[in-house]
Protein backbone atom coordinates (compact mmCIF):
# COMPACT_ATOMS: atom_id res chain seq x y z
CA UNK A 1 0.00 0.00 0.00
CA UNK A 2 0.90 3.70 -0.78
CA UNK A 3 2.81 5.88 2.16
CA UNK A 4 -0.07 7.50 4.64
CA UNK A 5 -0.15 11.32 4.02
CA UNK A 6 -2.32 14.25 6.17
CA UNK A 7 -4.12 15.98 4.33
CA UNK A 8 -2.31 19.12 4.35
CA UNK A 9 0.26 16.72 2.59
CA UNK A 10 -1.78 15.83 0.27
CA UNK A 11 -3.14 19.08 -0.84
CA UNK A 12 0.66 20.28 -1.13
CA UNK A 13 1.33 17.62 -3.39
CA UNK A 14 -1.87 17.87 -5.58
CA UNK A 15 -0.58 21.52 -5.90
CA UNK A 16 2.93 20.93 -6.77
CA UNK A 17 1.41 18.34 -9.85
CA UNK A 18 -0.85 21.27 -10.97
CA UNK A 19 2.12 23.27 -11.33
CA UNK A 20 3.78 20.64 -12.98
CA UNK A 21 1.22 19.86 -15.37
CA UNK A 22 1.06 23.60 -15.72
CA UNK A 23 5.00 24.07 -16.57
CA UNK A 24 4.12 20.68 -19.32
CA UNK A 25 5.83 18.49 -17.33
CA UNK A 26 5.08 14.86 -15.98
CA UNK A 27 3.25 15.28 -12.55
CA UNK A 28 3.58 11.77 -11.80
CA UNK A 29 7.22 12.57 -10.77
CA UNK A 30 6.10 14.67 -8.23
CA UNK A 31 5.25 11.76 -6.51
CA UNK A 32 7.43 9.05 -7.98
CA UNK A 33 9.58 7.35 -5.67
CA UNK A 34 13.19 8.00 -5.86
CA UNK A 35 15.17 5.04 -6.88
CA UNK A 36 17.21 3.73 -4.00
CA UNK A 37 20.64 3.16 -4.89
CA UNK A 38 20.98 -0.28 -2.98
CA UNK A 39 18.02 -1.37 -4.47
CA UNK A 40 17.91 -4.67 -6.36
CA UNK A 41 17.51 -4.56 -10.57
CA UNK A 42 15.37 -7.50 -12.13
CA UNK A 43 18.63 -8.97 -13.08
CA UNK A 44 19.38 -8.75 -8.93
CA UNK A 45 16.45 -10.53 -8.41
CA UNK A 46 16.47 -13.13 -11.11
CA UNK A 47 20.19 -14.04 -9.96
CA UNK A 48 18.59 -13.85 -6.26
CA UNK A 49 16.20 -16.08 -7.07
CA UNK A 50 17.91 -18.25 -9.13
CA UNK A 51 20.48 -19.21 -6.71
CA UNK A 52 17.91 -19.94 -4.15
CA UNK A 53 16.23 -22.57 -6.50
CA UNK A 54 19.63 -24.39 -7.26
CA UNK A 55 19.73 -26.68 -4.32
CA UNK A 56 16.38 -27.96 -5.70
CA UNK A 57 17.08 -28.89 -8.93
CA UNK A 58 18.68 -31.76 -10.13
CA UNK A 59 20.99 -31.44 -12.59
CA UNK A 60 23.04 -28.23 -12.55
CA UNK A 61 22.11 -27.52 -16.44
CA UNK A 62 18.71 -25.98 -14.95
CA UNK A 63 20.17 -23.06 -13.58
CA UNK A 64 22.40 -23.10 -16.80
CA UNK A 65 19.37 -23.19 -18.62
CA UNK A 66 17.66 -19.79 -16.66
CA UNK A 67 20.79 -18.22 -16.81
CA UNK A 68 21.48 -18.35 -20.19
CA UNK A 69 17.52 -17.61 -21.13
CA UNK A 70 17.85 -14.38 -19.23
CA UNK A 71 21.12 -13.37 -20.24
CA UNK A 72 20.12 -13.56 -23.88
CA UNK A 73 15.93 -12.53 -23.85
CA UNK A 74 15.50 -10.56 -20.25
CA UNK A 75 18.75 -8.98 -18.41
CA UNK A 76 19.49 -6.88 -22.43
CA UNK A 77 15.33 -5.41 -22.04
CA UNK A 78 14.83 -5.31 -18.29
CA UNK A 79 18.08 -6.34 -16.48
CA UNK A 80 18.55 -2.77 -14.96
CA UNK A 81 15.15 -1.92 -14.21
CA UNK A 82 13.75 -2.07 -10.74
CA UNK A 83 11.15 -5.11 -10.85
CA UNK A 84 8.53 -2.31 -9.53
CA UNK A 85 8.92 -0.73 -13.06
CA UNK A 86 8.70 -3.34 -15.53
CA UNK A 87 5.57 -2.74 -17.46
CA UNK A 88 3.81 -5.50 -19.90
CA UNK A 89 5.33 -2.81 -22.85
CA UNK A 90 8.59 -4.32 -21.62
CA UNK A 91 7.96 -7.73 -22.12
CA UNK A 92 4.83 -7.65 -24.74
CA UNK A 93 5.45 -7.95 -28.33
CA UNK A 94 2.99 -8.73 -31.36
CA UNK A 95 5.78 -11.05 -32.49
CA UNK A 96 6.91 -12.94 -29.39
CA UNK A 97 5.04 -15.95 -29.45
CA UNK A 98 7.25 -16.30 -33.00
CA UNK A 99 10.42 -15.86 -30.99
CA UNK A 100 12.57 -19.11 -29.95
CA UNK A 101 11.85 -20.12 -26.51
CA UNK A 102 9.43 -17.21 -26.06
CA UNK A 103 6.77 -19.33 -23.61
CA UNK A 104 9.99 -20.74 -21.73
CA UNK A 105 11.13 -16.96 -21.63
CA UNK A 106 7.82 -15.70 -20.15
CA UNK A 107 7.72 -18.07 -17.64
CA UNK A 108 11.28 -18.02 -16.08
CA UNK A 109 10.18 -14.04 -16.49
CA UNK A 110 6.51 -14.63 -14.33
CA UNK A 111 8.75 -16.48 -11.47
CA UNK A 112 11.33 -13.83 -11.61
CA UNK A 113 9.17 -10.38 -10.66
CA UNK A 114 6.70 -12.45 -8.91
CA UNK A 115 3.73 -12.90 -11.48
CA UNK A 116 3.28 -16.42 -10.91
């Protein structure tokens, strides 16, 4: 859930996007979060999670697999990103179903950022 504001906070802030809607400007970055410079990237995450899945599998060519998946499809599109701002215009595509591995992509993806 969002951060609790008064109301006097509020108001300031609905004022501050008027002016920025005024002066053409995005007025959702009046209230954006600023990134956090220890936060974890997708590519963070998906290494994260990966290496907490590894003592589960088998054989170690599954985390080969996702790591090689992601390097190639995910880390070059979203591998900076904070997982709080990937979008479905990230990872959508009219084409993608066409695209080698694209379901085995998507899904590694959905596991990664929490989707599934």
């Amino acid at each position: 859930m969002g951060a609790t504001r008064t109301l006097a906070e509020a108001r300031d802030k609905a004022e501050q996007m008027r002016r920025a809607v005024a002066d053409g400007t995005d007025p959702a970055g009046v209230i954006r979060v600023k990134p956090d410079s220890t936060a974890m990237t997708f590519k963070d995450c998906a290494l994260a999670l990966i290496e907490a899945k590894r003592p589960g599998w088998r054989n170690a060519k599954h985390a080969k697999q996702w790591e090689t998946t992601l390097e190639q499809f995910t880390y070059p599109v979203i591998g900076d990103k904070l997982p709080a701002d990937v979008s479905l215009a990230d990872v959508g595509g009219q084409d993608r179903d066409s695209q080698p591995g694209a379901s085995t992509h998507r899904g590694r993806a959905g596991l990664c950022n929490g989707s599934r």
